[in-house]
Protein backbone atom coordinates (compact mmCIF):
# COMPACT_ATOMS: atom_id res chain seq x y z
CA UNK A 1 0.00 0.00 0.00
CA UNK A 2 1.55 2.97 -0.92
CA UNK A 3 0.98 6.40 0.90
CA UNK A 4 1.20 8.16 -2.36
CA UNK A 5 -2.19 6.96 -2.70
CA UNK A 6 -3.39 8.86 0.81
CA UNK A 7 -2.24 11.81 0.25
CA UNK A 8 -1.32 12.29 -3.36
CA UNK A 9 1.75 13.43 -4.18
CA UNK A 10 3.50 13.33 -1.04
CA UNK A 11 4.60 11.07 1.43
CA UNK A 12 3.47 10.62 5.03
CA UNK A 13 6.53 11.03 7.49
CA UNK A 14 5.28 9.95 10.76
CA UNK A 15 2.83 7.14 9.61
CA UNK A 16 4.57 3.78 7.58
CA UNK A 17 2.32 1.43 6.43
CA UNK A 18 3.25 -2.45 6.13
CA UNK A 19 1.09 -5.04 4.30
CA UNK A 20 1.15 -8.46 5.49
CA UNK A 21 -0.64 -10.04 2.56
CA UNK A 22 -0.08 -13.42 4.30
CA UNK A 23 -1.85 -12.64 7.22
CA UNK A 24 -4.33 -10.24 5.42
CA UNK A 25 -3.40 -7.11 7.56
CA UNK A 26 -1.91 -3.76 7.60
CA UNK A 27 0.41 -2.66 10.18
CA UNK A 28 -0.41 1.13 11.04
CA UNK A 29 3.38 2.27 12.71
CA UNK A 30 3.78 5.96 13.88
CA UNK A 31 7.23 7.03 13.50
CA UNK A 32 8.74 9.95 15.69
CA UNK A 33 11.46 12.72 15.39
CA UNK A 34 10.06 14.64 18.31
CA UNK A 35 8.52 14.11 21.42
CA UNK A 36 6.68 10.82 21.08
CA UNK A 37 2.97 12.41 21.65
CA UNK A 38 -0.58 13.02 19.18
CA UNK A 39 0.86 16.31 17.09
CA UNK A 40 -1.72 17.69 14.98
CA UNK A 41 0.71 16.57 11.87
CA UNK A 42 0.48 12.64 13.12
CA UNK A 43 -2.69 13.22 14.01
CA UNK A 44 -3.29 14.26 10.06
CA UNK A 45 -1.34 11.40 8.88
CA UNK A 46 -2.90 8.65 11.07
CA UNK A 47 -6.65 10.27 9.55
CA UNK A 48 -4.91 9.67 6.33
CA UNK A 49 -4.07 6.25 6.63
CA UNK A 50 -7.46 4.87 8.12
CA UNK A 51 -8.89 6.92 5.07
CA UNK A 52 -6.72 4.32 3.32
CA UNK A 53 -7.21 1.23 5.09
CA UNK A 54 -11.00 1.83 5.28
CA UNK A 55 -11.11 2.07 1.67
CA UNK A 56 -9.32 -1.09 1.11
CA UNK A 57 -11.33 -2.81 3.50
CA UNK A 58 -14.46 -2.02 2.54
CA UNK A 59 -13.66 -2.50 -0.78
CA UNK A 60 -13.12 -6.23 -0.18
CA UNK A 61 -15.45 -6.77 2.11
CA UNK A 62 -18.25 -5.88 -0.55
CA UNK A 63 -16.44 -7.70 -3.90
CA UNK A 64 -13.73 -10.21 -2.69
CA UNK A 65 -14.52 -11.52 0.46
CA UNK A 66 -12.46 -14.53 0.02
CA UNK A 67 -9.25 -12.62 0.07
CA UNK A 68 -10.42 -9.05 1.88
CA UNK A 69 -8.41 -7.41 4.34
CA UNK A 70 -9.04 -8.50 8.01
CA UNK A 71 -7.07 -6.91 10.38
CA UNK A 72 -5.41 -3.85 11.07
CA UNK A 73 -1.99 -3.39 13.50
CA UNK A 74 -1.25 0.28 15.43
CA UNK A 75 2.26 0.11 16.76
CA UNK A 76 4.91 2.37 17.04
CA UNK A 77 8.75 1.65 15.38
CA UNK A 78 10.38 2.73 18.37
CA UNK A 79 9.50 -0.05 20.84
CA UNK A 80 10.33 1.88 23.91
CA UNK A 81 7.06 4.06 23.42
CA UNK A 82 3.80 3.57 21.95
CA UNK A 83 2.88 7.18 22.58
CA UNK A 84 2.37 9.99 25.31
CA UNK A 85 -0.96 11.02 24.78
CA UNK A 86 -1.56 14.88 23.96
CA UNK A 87 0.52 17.26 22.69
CA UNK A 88 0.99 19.43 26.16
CA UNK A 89 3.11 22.63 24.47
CA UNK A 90 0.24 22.93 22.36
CA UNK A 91 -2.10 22.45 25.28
CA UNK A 92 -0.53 25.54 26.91
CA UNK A 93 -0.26 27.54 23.78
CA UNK A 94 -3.75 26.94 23.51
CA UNK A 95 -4.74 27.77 27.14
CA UNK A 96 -3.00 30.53 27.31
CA UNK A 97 -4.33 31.95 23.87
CA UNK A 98 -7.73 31.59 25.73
CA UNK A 99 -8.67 29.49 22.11
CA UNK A 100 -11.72 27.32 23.30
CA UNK A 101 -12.16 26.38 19.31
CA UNK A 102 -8.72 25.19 18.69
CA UNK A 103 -8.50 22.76 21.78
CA UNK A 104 -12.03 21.15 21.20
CA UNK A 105 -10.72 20.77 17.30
CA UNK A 106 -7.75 19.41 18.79
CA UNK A 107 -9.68 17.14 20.93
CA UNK A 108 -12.45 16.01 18.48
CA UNK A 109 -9.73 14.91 16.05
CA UNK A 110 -8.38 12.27 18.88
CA UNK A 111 -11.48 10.68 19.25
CA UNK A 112 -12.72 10.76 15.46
CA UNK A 113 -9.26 8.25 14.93
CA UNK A 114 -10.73 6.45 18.17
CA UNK A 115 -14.00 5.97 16.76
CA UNK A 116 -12.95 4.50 13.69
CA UNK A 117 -11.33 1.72 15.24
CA UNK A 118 -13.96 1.34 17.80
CA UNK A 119 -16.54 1.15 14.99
CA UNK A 120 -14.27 -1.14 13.16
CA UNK A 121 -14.97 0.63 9.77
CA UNK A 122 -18.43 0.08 10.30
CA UNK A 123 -17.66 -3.84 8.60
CA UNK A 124 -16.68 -6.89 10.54
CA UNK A 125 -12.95 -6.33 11.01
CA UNK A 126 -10.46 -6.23 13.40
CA UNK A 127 -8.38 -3.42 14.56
CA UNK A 128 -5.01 -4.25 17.25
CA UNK A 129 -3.15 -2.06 19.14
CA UNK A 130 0.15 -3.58 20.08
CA UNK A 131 1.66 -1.63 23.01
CA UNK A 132 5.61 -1.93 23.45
CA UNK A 133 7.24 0.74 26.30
CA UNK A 134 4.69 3.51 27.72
CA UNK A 135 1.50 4.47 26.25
CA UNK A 136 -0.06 7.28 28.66
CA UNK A 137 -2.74 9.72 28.70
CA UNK A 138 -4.28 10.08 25.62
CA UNK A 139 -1.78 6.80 24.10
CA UNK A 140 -3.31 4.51 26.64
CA UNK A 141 -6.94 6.08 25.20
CA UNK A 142 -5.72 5.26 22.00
CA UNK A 143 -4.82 1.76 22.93
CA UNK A 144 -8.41 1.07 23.99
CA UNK A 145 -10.28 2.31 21.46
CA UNK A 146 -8.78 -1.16 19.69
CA UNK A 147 -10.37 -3.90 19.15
CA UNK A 148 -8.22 -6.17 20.95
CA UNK A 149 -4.80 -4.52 22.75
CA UNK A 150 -2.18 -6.78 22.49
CA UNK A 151 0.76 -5.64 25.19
CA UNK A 152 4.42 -6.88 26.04
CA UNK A 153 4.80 -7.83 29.51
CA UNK A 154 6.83 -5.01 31.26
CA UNK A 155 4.93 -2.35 29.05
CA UNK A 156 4.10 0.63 30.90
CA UNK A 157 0.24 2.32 31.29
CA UNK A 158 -0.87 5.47 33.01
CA UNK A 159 -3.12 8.49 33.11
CA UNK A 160 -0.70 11.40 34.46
CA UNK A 161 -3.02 14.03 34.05
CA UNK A 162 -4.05 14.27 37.60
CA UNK A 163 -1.01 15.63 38.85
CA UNK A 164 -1.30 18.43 36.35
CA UNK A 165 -4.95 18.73 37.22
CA UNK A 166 -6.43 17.34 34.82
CA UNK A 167 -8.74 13.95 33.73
CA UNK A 168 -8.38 11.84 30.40
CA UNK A 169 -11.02 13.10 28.35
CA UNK A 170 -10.56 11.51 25.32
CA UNK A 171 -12.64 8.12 25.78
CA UNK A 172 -10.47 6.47 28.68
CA UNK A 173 -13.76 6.11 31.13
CA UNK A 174 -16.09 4.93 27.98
CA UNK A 175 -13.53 2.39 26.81
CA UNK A 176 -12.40 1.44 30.34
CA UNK A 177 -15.84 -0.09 31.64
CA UNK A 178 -16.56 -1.85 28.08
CA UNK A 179 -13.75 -3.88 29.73
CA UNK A 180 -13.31 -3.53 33.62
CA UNK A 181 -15.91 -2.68 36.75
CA UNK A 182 -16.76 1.24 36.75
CA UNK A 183 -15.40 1.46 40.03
CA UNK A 184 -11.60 -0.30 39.14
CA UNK A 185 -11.92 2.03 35.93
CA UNK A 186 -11.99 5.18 37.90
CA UNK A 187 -9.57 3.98 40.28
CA UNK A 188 -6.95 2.81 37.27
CA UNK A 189 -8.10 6.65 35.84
CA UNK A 190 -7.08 8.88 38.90
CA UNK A 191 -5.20 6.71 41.04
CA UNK A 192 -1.48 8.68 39.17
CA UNK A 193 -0.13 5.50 39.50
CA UNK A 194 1.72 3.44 36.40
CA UNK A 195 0.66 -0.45 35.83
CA UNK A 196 2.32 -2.71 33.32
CA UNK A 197 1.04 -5.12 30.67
CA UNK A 198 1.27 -7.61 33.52
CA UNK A 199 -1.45 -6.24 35.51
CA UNK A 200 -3.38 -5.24 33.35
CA UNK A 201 -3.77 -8.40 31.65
CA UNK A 202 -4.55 -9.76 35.34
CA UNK A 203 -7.05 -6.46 35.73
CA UNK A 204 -8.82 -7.79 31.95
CA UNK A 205 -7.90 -4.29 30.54
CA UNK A 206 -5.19 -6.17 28.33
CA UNK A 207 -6.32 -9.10 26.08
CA UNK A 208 -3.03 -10.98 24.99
CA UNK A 209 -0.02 -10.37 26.85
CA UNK A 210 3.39 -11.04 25.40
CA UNK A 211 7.38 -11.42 26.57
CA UNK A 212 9.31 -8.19 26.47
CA UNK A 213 10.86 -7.75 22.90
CA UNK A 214 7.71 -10.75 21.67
CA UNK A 215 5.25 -8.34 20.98
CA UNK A 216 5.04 -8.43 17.34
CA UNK A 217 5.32 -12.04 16.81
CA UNK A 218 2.71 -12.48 19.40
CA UNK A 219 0.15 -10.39 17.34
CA UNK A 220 1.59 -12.61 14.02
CA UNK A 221 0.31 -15.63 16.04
CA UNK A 222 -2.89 -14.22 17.10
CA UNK A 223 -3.85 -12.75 13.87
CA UNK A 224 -2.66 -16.29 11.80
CA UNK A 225 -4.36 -18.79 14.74
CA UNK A 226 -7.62 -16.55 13.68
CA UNK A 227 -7.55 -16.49 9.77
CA UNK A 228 -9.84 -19.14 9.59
CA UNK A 229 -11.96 -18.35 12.82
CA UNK A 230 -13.05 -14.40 11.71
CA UNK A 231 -16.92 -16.08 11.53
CA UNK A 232 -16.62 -16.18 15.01
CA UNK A 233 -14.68 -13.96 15.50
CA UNK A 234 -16.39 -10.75 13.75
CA UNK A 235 -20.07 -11.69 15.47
CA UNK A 236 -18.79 -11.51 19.02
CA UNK A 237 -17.31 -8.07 17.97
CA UNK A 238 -20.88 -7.53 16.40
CA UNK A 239 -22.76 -9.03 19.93
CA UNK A 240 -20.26 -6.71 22.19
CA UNK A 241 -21.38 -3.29 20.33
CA UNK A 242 -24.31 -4.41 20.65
CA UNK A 243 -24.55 -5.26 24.17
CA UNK A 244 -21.40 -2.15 25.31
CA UNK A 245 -22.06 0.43 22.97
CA UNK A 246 -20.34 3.36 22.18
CA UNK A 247 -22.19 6.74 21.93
CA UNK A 248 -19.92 9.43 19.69
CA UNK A 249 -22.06 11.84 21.15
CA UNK A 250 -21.05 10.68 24.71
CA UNK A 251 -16.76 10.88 23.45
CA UNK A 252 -18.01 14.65 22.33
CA UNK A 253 -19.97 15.27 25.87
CA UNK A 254 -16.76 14.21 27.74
CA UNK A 255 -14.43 16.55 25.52
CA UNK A 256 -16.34 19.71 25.82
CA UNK A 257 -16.17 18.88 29.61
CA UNK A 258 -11.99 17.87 29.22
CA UNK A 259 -11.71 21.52 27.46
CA UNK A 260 -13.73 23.82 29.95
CA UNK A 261 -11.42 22.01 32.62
CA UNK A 262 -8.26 22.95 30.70
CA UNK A 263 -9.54 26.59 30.05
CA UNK A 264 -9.95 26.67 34.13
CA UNK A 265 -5.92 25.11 35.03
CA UNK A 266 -4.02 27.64 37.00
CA UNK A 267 -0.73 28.75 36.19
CA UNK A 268 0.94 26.48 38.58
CA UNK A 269 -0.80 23.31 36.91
CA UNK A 270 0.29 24.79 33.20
CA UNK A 271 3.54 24.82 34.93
CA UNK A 272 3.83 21.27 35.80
CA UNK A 273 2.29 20.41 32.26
CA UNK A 274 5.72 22.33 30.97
CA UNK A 275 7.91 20.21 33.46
CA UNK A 276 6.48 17.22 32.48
CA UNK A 277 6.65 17.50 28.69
CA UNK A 278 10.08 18.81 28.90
CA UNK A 279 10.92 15.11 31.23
CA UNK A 280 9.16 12.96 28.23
CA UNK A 281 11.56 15.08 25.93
CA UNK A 282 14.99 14.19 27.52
CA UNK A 283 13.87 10.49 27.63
CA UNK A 284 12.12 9.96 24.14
CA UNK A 285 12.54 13.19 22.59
CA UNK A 286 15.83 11.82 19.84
CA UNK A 287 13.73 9.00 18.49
CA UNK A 288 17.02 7.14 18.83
CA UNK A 289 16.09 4.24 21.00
CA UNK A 290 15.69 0.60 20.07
CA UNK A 291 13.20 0.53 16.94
CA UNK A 292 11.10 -2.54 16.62
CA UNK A 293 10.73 -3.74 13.01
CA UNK A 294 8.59 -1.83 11.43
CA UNK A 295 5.92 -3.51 9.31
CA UNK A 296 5.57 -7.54 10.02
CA UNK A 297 9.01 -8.31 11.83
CA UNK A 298 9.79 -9.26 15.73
CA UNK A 299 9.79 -6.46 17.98
């Protein structure tokens, strides 16, 4: 699949996509230079590339069922982050601008990508999320709104956006009790604390857990053990919507509520917003730490 065909005549720099015709799947990888976190500019190019994907899936789901695409991979290439969540500099640029308009665009564009894989492309298929090193905040969200979230074992999950005073707005609650009790959601939500793929495969927030460094050979072996199972498969994804929906208007509620509460931070809480991006920086900020393979290799 080439991204000249998303956005035509360019290329996408932050988004590679992989097709593992054997498997019948796309592997969705976000690439970083910067700070590994939802920029507006990866935010574009993921859009993009489900605009891709949900053309060539729907495509073969209505005239070549036999050999249609079935499953779709989000991973990151550096396998010491999935991602950060939300792009805090612009938070604070935003906040401080007073500009209500920009952070609910901001916002809205997070969960539209959610809600496409949450809705599956509106056809019986299955989207992953494969989680290697931290996925926080609005990354963890991200991670959710998947199908099934496929996680290495010392992976690293958490919602810092207490400390800053803050909540995740962007579909962590809604996705959260489609899979755990309300009451262990909101704990896991404002408890500031980070869990790793190993408890939260014990919590049922995780659904396959994998060895450190396994990660994407375990979703290989998931995705070929279930080639010839996707009957099955797709109508308990079909039952669950049914029985746990999710209401776009209720993702929009909670973001209009996440950017009044960001409009209201005080200047001590922005801050600690600038601390803590500036922290994620040092650490992740060179995009020169182990890659995983990008596309269909071992991580």
């Amino acid at each position: 699949m080439s991204t000249d065909e998303v956005l035509p005549g360019s290329r996408l720099s932050q988004i590679e996509l992989a097709d593992d015709r054997s498997l019948r799947a796309v592997w969705v990888n976000m690439k970083y230079s910067g700070r590994p976190c939802f920029s507006t500019e990866l935010l574009r190019e993921i859009k993009a590339a489900q605009r891709l994907v949900r053309q060539t899936a729907v495509a073969g789901y209505k005239h070549d069922r036999d050999n249609r695409l079935l499953f779709q991979v989000m991973a990151s290439a550096d396998a010491r982050v999935f991602n950060l969540g939300g792009d805090l500099p612009y938070f604070i640029e935003l906040i401080e601008a007073r500009d209500r308009e920009s952070l609910r665009r901001y916002a809205r564009s997070c969960i539209d990508i959610q809600y496409a894989s949450i809705t599956h492309y509106d056809i019986p298929f299955t989207t992953i999320a494969l989680v290697q090193g931290e996925a926080l905040g609005g990354g963890f969200e991200a991670a959710l709104s998947h199908t099934l979230l496929v996680a290495e074992r010392g992976a690293r999950f958490g919602f810092p956006e207490i400390s800053f005073g803050m909540f995740p707005g962007m579909g962590a609650l809604t996705l959260l009790t489609r899979r755990i009790a309300p009451a262990a959601a909101r704990r896991l939500m404002m408890d500031n604390r980070i869990y790793t793929g190993e408890e939260l495969y014990e919590l049922g927030v995780v659904d396959v857990l994998a060895p450190d460094g396994g990660g994407r050979q375990a979703v290989r072996e998931y995705m070929q053990r279930h080639l010839a199972l996707t009957p099955g498969l797709h109508g308990f994804q079909a039952a669950l919507d049914r029985c746990l929906p999710v209401s776009y208007d209720e993702l929009t509620d909670v973001v209009d509520q996440w950017v009044e509460s960001a409009l209201r931070l005080s200047s001590r809480n922005r801050r600690l917003m600038v601390y803590f991006a500036r922290v994620q920086e040092r650490r992740f900020g060179t995009g020169a730490g182990r890659q995983g393979a990008a596309g269909t290799g071992a991580g």
